[in-house]
Each structure stands twice: as C-alpha cells, then as structure tokens.
Protein backbone atom coordinates (compact mmCIF):
# COMPACT_ATOMS: atom_id res chain seq x y z
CA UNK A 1 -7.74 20.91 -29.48
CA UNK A 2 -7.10 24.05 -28.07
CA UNK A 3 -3.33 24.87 -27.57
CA UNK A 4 -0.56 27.15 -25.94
CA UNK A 5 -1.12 29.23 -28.72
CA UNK A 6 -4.86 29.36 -29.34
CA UNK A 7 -6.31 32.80 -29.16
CA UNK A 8 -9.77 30.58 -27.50
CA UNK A 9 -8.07 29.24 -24.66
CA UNK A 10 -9.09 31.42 -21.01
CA UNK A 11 -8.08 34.63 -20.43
CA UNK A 12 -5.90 33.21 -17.92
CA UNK A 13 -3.79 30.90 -20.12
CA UNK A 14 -5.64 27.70 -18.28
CA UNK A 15 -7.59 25.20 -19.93
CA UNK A 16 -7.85 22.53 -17.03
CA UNK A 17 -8.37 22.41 -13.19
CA UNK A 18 -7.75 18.47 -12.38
CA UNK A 19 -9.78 17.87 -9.05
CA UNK A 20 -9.39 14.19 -7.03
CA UNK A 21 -8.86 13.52 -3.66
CA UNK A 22 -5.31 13.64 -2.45
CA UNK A 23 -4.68 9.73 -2.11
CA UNK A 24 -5.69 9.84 -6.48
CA UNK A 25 -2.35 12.06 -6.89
CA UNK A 26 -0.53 9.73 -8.98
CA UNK A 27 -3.55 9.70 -11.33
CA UNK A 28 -3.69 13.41 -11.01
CA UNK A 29 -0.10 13.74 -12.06
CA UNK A 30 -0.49 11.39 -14.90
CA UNK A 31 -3.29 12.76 -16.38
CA UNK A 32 -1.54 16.62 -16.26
CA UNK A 33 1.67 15.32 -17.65
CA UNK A 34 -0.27 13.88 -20.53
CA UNK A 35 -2.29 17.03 -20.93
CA UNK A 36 0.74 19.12 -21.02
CA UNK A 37 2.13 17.24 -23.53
CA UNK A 38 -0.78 17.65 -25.55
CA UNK A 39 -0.14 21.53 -25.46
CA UNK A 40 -2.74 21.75 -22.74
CA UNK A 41 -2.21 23.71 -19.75
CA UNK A 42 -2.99 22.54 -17.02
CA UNK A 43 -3.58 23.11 -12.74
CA UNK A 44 -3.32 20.93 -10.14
CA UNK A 45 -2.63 20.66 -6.36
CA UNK A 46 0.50 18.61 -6.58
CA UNK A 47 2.06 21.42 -8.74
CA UNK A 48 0.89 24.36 -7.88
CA UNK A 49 -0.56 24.30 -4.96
CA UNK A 50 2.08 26.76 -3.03
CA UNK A 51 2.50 25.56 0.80
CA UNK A 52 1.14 27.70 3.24
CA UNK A 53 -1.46 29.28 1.13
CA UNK A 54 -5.85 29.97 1.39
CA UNK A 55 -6.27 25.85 -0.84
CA UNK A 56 -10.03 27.27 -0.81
CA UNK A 57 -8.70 30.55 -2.51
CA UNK A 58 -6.17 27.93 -5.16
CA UNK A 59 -9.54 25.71 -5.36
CA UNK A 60 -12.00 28.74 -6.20
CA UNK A 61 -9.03 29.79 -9.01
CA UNK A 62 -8.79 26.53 -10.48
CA UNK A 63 -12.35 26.59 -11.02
CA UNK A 64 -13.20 29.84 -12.13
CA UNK A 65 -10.13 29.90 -14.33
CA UNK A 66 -9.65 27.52 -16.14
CA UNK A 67 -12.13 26.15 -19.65
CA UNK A 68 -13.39 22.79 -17.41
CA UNK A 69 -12.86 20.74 -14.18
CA UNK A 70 -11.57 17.54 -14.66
CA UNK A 71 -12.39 14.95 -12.19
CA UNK A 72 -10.73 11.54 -11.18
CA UNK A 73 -13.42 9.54 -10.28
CA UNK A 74 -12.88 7.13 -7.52
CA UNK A 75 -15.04 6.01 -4.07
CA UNK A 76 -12.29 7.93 -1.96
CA UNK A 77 -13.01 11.07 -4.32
CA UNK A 78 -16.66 11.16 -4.61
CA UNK A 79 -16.92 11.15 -0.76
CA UNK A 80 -14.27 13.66 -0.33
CA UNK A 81 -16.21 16.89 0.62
CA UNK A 82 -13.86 19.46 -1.33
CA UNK A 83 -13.90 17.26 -4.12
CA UNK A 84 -17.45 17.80 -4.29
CA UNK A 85 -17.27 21.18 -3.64
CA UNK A 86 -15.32 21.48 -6.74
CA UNK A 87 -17.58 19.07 -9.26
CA UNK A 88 -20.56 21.36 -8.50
CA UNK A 89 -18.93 24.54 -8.75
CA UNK A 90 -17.80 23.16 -12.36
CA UNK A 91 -21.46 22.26 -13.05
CA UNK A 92 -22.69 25.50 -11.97
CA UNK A 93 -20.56 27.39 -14.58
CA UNK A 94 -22.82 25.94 -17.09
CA UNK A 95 -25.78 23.52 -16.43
CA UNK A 96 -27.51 23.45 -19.61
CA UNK A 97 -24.46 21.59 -21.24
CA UNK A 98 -22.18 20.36 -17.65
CA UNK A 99 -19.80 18.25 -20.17
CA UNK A 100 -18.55 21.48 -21.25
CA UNK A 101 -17.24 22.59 -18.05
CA UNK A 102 -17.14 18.96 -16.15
CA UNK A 103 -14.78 16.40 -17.49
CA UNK A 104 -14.98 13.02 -15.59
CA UNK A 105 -12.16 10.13 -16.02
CA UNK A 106 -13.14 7.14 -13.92
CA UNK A 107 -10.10 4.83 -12.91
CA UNK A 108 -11.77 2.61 -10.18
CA UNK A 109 -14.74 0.23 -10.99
CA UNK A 110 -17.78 1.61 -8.80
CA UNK A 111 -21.29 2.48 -9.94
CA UNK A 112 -21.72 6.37 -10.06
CA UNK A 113 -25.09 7.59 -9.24
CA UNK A 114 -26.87 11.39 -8.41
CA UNK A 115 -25.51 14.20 -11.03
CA UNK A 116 -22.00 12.09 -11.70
CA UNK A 117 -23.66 9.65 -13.45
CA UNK A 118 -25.10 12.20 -15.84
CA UNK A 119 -21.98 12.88 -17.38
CA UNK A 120 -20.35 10.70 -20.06
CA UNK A 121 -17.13 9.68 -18.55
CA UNK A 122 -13.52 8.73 -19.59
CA UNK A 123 -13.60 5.12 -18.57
CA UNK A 124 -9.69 4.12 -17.87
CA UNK A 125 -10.66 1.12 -15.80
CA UNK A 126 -9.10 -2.00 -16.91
CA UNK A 127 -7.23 -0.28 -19.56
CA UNK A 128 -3.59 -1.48 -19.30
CA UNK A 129 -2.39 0.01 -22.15
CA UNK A 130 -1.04 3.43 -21.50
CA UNK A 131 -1.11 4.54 -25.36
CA UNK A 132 -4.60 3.56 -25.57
CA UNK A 133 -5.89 5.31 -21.91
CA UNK A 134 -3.80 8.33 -23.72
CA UNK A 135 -5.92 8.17 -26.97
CA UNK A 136 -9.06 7.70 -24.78
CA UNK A 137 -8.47 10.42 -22.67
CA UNK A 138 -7.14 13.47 -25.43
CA UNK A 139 -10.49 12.34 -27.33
CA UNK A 140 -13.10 12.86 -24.67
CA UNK A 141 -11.13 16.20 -23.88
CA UNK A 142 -10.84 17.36 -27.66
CA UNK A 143 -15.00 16.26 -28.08
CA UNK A 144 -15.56 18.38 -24.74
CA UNK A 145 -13.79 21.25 -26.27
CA UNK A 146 -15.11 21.27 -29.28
CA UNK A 147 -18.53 20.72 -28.46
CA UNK A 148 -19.70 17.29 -30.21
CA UNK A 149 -17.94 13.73 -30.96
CA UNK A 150 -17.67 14.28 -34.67
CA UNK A 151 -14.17 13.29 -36.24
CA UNK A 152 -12.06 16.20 -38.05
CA UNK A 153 -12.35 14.46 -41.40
CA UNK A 154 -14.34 11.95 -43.31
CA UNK A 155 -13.48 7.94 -42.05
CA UNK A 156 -11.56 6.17 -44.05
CA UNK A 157 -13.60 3.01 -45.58
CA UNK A 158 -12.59 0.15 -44.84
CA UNK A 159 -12.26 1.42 -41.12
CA UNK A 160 -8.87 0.16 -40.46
CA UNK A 161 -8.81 0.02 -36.88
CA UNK A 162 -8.11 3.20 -34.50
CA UNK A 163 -4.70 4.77 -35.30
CA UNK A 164 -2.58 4.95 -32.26
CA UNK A 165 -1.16 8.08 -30.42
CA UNK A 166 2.39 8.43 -30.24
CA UNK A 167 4.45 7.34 -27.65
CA UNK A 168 4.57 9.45 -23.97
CA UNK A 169 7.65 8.65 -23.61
CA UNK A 170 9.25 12.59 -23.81
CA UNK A 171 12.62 12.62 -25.94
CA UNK A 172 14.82 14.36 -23.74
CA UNK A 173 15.20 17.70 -25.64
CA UNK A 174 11.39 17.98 -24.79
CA UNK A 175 11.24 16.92 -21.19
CA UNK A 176 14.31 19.39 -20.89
CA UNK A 177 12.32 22.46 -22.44
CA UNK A 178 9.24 22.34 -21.39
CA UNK A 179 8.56 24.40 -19.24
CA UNK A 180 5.66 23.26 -16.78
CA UNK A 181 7.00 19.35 -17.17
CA UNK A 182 10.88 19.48 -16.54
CA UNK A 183 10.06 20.26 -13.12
CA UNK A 184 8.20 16.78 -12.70
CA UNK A 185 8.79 13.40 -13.10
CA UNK A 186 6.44 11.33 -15.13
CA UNK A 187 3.93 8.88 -13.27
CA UNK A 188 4.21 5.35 -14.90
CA UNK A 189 1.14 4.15 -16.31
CA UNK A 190 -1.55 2.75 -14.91
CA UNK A 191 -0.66 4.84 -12.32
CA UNK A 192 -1.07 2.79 -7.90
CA UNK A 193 -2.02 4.05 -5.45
CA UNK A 194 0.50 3.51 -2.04
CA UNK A 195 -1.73 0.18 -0.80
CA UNK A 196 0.75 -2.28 -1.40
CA UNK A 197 3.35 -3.56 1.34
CA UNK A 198 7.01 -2.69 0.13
CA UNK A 199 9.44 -4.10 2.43
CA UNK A 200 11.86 -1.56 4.63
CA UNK A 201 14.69 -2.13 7.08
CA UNK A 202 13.77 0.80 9.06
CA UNK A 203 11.06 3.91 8.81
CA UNK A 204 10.98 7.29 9.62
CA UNK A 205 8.98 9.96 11.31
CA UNK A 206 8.99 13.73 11.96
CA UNK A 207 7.58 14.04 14.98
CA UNK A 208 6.21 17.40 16.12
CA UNK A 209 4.73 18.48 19.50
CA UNK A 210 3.76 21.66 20.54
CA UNK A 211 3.55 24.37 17.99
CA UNK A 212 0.71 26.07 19.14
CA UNK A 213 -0.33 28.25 16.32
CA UNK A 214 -2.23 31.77 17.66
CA UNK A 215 -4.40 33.51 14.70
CA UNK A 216 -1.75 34.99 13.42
CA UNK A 217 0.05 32.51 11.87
CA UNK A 218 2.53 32.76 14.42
CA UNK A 219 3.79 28.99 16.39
CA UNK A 220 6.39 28.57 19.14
CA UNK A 221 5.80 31.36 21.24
CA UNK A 222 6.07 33.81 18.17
CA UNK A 223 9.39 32.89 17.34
CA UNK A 224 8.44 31.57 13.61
CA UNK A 225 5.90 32.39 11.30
CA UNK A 226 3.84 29.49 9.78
CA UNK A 227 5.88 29.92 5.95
CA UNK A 228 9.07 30.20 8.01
CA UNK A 229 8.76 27.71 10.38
CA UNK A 230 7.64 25.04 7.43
CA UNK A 231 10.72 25.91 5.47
CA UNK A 232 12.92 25.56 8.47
CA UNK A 233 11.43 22.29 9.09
CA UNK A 234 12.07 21.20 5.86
CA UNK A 235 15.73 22.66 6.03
CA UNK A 236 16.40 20.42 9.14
CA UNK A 237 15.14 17.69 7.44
CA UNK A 238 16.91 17.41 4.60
CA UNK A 239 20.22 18.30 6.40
CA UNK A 240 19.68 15.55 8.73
CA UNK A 241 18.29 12.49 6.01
CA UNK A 242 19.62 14.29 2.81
CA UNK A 243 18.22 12.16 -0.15
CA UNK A 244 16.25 9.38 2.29
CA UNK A 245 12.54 9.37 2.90
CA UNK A 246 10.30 10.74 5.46
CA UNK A 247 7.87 8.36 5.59
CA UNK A 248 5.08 9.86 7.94
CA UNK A 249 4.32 12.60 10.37
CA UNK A 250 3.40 12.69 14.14
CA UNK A 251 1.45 15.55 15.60
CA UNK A 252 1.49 15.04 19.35
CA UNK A 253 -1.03 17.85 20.59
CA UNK A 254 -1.26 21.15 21.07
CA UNK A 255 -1.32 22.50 17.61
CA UNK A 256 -3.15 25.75 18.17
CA UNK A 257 -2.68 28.17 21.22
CA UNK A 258 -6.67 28.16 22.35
CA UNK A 259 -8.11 26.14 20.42
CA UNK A 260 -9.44 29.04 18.13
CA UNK A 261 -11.27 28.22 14.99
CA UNK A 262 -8.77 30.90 13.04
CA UNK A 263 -5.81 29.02 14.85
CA UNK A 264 -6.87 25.52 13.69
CA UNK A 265 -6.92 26.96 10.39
CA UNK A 266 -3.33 28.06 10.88
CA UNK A 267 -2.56 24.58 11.85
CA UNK A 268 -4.21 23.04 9.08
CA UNK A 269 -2.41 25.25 6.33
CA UNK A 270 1.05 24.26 7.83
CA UNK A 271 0.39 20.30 8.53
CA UNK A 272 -0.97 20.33 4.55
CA UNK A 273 2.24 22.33 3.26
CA UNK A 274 4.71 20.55 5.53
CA UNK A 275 2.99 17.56 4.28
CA UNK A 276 3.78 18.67 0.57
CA UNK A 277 6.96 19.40 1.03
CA UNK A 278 8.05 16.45 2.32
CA UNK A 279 6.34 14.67 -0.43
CA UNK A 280 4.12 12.55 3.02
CA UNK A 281 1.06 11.12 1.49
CA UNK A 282 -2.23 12.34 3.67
CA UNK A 283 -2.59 8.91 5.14
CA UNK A 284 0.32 8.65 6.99
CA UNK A 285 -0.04 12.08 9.24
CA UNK A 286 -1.35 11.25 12.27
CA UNK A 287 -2.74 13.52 14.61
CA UNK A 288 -3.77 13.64 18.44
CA UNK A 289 -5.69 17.07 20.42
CA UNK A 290 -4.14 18.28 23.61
CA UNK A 291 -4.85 20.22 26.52
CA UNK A 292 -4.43 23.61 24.28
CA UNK A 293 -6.62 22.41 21.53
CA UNK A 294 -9.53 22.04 23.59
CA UNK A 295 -12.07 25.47 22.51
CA UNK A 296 -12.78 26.47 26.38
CA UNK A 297 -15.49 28.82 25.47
CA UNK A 298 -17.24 26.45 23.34
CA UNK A 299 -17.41 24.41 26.70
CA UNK A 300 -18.60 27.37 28.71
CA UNK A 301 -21.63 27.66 25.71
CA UNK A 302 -22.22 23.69 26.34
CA UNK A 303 -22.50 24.08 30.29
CA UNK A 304 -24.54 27.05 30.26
CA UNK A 305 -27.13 25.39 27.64
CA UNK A 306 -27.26 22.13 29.89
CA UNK A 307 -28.06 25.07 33.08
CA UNK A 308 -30.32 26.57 31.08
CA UNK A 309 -31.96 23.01 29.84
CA UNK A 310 -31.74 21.86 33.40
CA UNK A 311 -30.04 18.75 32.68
CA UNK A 312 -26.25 18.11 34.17
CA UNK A 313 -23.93 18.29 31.54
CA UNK A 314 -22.38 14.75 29.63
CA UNK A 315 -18.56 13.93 30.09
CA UNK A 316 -16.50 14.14 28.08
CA UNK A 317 -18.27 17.30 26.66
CA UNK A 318 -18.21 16.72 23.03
CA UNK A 319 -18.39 20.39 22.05
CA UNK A 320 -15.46 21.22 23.21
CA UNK A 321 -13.96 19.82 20.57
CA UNK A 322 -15.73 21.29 17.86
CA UNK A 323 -12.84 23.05 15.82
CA UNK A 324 -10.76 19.95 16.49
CA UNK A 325 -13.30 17.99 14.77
CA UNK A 326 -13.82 20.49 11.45
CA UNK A 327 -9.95 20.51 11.53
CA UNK A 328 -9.50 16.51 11.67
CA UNK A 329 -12.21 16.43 8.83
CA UNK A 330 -10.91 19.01 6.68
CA UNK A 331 -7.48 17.46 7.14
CA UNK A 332 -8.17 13.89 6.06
CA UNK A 333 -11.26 14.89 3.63
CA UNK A 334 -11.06 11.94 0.92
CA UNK A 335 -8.83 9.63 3.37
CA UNK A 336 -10.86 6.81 4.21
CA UNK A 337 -11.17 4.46 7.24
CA UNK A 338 -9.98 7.74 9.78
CA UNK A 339 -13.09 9.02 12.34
CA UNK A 340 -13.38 11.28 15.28
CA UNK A 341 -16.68 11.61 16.48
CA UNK A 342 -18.58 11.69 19.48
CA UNK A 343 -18.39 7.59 20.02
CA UNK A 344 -15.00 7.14 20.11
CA UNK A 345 -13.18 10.39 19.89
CA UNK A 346 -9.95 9.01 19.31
CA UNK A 347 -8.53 7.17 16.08
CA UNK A 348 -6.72 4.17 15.04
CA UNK A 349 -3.80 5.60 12.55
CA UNK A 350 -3.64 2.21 10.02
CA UNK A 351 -0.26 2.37 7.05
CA UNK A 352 -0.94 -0.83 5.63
CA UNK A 353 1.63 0.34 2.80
CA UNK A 354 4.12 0.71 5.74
CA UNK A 355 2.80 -2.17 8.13
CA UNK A 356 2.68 1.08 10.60
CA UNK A 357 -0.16 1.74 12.91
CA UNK A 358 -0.40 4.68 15.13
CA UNK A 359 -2.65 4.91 18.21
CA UNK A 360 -3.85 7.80 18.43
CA UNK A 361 -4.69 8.31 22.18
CA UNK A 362 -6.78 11.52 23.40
CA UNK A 363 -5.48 12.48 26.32
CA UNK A 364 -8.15 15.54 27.08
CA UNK A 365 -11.07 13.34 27.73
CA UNK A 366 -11.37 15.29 30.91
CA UNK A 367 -10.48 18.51 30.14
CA UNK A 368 -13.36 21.44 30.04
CA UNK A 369 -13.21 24.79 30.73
CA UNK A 370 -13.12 24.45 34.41
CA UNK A 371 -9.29 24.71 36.33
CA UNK A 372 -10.31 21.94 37.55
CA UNK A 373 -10.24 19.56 34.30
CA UNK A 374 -7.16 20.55 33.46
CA UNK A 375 -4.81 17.22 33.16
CA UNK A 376 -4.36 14.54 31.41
CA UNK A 377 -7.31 11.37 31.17
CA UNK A 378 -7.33 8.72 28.46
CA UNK A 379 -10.09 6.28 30.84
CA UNK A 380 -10.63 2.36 30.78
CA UNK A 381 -12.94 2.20 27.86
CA UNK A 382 -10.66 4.31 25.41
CA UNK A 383 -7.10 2.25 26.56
CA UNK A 384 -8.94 -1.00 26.76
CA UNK A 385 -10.36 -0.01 22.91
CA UNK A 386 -6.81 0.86 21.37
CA UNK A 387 -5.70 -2.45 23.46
CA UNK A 388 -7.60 -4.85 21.38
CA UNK A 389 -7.36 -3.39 18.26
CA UNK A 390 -3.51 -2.84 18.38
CA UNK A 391 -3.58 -6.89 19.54
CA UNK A 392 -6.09 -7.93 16.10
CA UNK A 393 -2.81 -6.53 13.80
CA UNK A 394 -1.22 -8.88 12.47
CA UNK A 395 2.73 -9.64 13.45
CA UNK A 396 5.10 -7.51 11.54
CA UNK A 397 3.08 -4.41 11.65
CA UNK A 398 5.20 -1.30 14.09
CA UNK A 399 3.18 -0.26 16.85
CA UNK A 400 3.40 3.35 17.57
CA UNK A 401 2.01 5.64 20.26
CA UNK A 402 1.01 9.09 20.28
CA UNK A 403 -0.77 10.95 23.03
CA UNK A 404 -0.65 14.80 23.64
CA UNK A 405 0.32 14.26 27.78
CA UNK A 406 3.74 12.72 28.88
CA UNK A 407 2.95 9.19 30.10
CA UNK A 408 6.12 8.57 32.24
CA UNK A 409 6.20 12.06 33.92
CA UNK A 410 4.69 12.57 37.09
CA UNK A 411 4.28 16.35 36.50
CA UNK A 412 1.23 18.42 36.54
CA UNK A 413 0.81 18.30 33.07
CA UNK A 414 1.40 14.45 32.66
CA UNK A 415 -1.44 11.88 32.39
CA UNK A 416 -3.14 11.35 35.22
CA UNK A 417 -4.77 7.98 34.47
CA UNK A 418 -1.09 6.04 33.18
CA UNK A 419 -1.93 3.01 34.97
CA UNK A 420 -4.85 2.41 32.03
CA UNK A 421 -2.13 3.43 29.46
CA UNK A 422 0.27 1.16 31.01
CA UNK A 423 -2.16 -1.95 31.59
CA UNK A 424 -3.77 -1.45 28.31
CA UNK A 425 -1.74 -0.03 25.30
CA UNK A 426 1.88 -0.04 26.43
CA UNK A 427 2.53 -3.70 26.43
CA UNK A 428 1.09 -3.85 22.23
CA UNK A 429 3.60 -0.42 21.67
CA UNK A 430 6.61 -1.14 19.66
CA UNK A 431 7.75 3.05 19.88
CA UNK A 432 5.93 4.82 23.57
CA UNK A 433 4.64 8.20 22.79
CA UNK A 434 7.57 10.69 22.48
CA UNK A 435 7.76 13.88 24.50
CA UNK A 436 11.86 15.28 24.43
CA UNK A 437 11.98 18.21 26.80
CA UNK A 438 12.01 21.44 24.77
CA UNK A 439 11.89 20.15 21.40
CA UNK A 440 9.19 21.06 18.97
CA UNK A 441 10.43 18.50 16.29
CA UNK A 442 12.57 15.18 15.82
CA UNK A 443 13.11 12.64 13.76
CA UNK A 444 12.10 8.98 14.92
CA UNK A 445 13.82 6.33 13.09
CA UNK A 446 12.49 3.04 14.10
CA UNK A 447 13.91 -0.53 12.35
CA UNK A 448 11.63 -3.08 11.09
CA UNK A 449 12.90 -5.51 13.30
CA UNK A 450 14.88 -5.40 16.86
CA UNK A 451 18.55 -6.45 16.52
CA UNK A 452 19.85 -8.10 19.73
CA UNK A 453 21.91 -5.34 21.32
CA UNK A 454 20.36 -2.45 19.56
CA UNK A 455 17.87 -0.22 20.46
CA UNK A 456 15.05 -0.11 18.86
CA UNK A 457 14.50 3.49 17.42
CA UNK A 458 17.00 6.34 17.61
CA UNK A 459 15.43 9.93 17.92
CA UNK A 460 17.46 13.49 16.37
CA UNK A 461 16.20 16.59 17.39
CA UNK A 462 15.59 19.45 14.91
CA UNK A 463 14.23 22.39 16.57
C-alpha cells in the first residue's frame, strides 16, 4: 500500500478521488474515513469541496490528481451525469489497464452493464460486517496499486481462514491527531441512505425568494456577493436555531437577474454551497422559476424561428426556459424521481424521509418576451395536476406550496389565474406559498401536527 510517506504516491500528495452521486455521501464518507486510516489520502466532495467554488474545476482536480477514481456504484450514481463524467475521465487516464486508474465499490444490488461492468468491482452488498467490507475494500485498493492480486508472502498451509483487519474504531489519541479525520465524524457501518421515516414534532425550512444573481456573482441588488451572502445566511441561521436542524430549503423564484446562462451558474454555485453548509441533503431543496428566470432572448430566437418557419409559435414556449432547465438538471444530477421538461414543466418535491412534499408550482407559464406576458399563470391543467397528486399522499405527509408569484396579492406582479390555485391546490396545502414583503430569507417552522389553538407554522425573518 502506498502511504503518507511513500516517495510513489502523486506529486500532489493524493492517492484517491471518491466519485458517487450526492444522495451516496454517507458511503462516500465511510469509505474516505477508512482510507485515511489506512494512511491513504484521500478527496472527496463532502470534505473538500469549498462552497462557492468552479465543482467542475474541484472535479477535473480530483481526477487528474490523484493515483485512481474510486466509484460508489449505485442506480442513482450510474445515471448521474457528472458521475459519469468522472468514471470516463478516470478511464481515459489509462485504457489499456482502467483498474489502475478506476476503482469501483458496488453497495446496491443492480446488474452493471456498458464499460462498468468491465471492471472487477468491490462488492460490499450484503456484507454486514464492517471489519470484513474493511478487509474487502483495503485489498482490492492495495491489488489496484500494486498492479496484480498476488499476496505479499507465501500462504500459510493449512489455510486457516482470512485473518481479520483491526478494528475502525479510532482510539482517541488517533481520531484527535489526525489530521484530515478529527475534523469528521465517522459514518457507522453499513452506511443508509436518508429513505427511512424518522418521526419529528416539527420541521424546518429556509426559505429564500428573490436573490436574483447578475453574472457577477453579485444577488440582492448588489448588496452581497455570492461567498458573502452564503456565509451570512449561514450566520443567521445558526443564531436563530443554534444546534437544531435545517431540514430543507425553499427557492421561491427569481434566482438569477435575466435569466442569463452565467447567472444560473451563479445561482447554482450558491444553492450547492448553502446546501453544504447547512449539511441539507440534495433531495430536500426545492426549487420553482419566476418571472426573472425566464431567458427573454431565448424567446425572441423561438418566435423569430416559428416567423421564419411560418408556423405560430406553441404556448408556453418551452425555450424560454432553457437555462432553467440545464440549471434544474445540473442541480439535482443523481437525485432521482425530480423532472422538468417540456410535458409538465413543473415538479412534485417528494421527502419521504420527512413525510414532506413540496409543490412546486410554475407560475411563468405565460410569460415570454413580450410586455405583454408579463404576470403570473399557473392554468387548469398544471393546478388540477398538483391537485391530484398532492390528494394520492398518504395522511401524515406536510403539504407545502411554493410558487414564484404572490397568490393572495392582487398586485401587478401577483398571479393572475389564483382562482385555479385556490380551487385546485390550496385546499390539499398544509403551509400556502410564502412571500414576506422585503425579505430575501426566513425560516419556516411548521409542526407535525396542528395543536388546537396554535398556529400551524411560525415564520423568522433573516435578511
């Protein structure tokens, strides 16, 4: 095995980039705490991923960095499209011998087919034991770096079974010393995924509206910085819950100024940091367009092809959503079950792990670039959609709304259409959409169940 101290390692001190999609982080986490006990150095998103940073600039380092790629190997990962984007980069280091640079651990039961199923994997599946998955593991890593599966020294004879690897259990001088791990806390073994239903008297949200992020990096009118404004965030948060949970996140519209393909970027590196921060797994951000996030001139480009074609063009003009759409799908890359595509383009937010579902209403179904277009429109066929699917949960789950146009307002820039909101969606709604005048961010704080004389969810603003 190659260690802290081995003159072989990478120039850069890193032997392994582990790549999974962000729903496999426990795994992730287990995996690098094991490795670093091993004297392994390792790299992973979870841990050194710094908030507010290029992830394709941390991805490409990882890669091209570090000895080999290894790769947690579930359904959720081998769909996820930067997951693999980061396989194949491994695999192109070296293809005349891939296990040398690719290093697969498989931890859900599914076949594996195309170049995956090439490549002799660490099978952890239905391996209870965390000493043995430990042994596994460190062997198909010291065979990969060593080049073949031959053991150190002759076998004893009569085999006497496979001698065990110590414990993982640190002593505490070592957790306290090292210097990568006593940052962390160890991941129990086998390590779950956040599927199952844990009880709570009450869950809450940050709830953010607003932040329109120019190409700059800039949100709120210019007032804060992306990097500032996520630390701030996180300030106000932790002064207001101290050690309690944020369980999820609500983006209510209007994340980017124009709807500019370097301001959904912007957007996208905040949500993720913010995200990481507040230690918010991926499936429980939801996130609705509004009126700022529609791209204008890729409507213009959409009208003038349908003059030029001769044809009239197709509400609600699907293109005009284009960066919204690369956004959504870079967001939730690897999160299954979430769409938003040109049949329904709108999405059902589901937290079975919190009994939590979020309807996430598109309220710029009639916006283009025209002056015209420019309010708020859910229609029949969307409200009467969310309508019966928010009726099929079952009782006990917390119905939540979230729509980038005032409902209640009568404004200009409220929804024009609320009578289909209202006939439809509000009466399955346990928490209405939230728009406080003014504030970019609260917290929602909304009790499993309604006690007689209380309300049912208490909102503090932040900024």
């Amino acid at each position: 095995m190659r260690r802290l101290d081995d003159p072989d390692r990478s120039a850069d001190g890193l032997d392994f980039f582990i790549s999974y999609a962000p729903i496999d982080e426990p795994w992730a986490t287990w995996i690098a705490w094991e490795l670093e006990v091993a004297g392994y150095r390792t790299m992973l998103q979870a841990w050194d991923f710094v908030p507010g940073s290029n992830f394709i600039d941390f991805m490409d380092r990882g890669v091209s960095q570090s000895v080999a790629v290894i790769a947690v190997l579930t359904t959720t990962y081998v769909r996820s499209r930067y997951g693999r984007m980061e396989w194949q980069a491994a695999l192109r280091r070296a293809p005349d011998h891939p296990e040398s640079k690719l290093i697969t651990v498989r931890v859900e039961d599914f076949p594996l087919e195309g170049l995956l199923a090439t490549i002799t994997f660490v099978d952890l599946v239905g391996v209870d034991d965390p000493l043995e998955a430990r042994d596994r593991m460190l062997r198909r890593i010291a065979e990969a770096m060593n080049g073949r599966a031959k053991p150190p020294g002759q076998p004893a004879y009569p085999p006497a079974g496979r001698r065990r690897t110590p414990s993982t259990d640190l002593p505490p001088s070592v957790a306290l010393h090292h210097p990568r791990l006593r940052a962390h806390a160890a991941t129990a073994y086998p390590p779950a995924r956040p599927e199952l239903y844990e009880h709570l008297d009450e869950v809450t949200f940050l709830n953010l509206q607003g932040l329109r992020f120019g190409p700059d990096g800039y949100a709120l009118d210019g007032r804060y910085h992306r990097r500032d404004l996520m630390r701030a965030m996180e300030m106000a948060v932790r002064q207001q819950l101290g050690a309690d949970t944020v369980h999820g996140v609500l983006v209510g519209g209007d994340l980017t100024e124009a709807g500019g393909i370097r301001e959904f970027d912007e957007a996208l590196s905040f949500i993720v940091g913010l995200r990481q921060l507040l230690r918010v797994a991926p499936h429980r951000v939801a996130v609705v367009p509004g009126s700022h996030d529609v791209t204008r001139a890729a409507c213009r480009a959409y009208f003038a092809n349908c003059e030029a074609d001769e044809i009239a063009p197709e509400p609600p003009y699907w293109p005009k959503w284009r960066h919204f759409r690369r956004f959504f799908a870079d967001l939730y890359d690897g999160v299954e079950g979430l769409t938003f595509n040109e049949t329904h383009p709108w999405t059902l937010y589901e937290m079975p792990d919190l009994r939590v579902a979020v309807a996430g209403l598109n309220s710029t179904i009639a916006h283009s670039h025209r002056e015209a277009d420019q309010f708020g429109w859910i229609g029949r066929t969307q409200a009467a959609w969310f309508g019966h699917r928010l009726e099929e949960l079952d009782d006990g789950w917390l119905r939540f709304g979230l729509i980038g146009h005032p409902v209640t307002d009568h404004g200009t820039g409220s929804l024009r259409d609320g009578d289909s909101f209202e006939s439809f969606v509000a009466p399955w709604l346990d928490v209405p959409p939230i728009h406080p005048a003014g504030v970019a961010a609260c917290l929602l704080t909304v009790a499993a169940m309604n006690k007689p004389g209380e309300p049912r969810f208490r909102q503090r603003d932040l900024l």
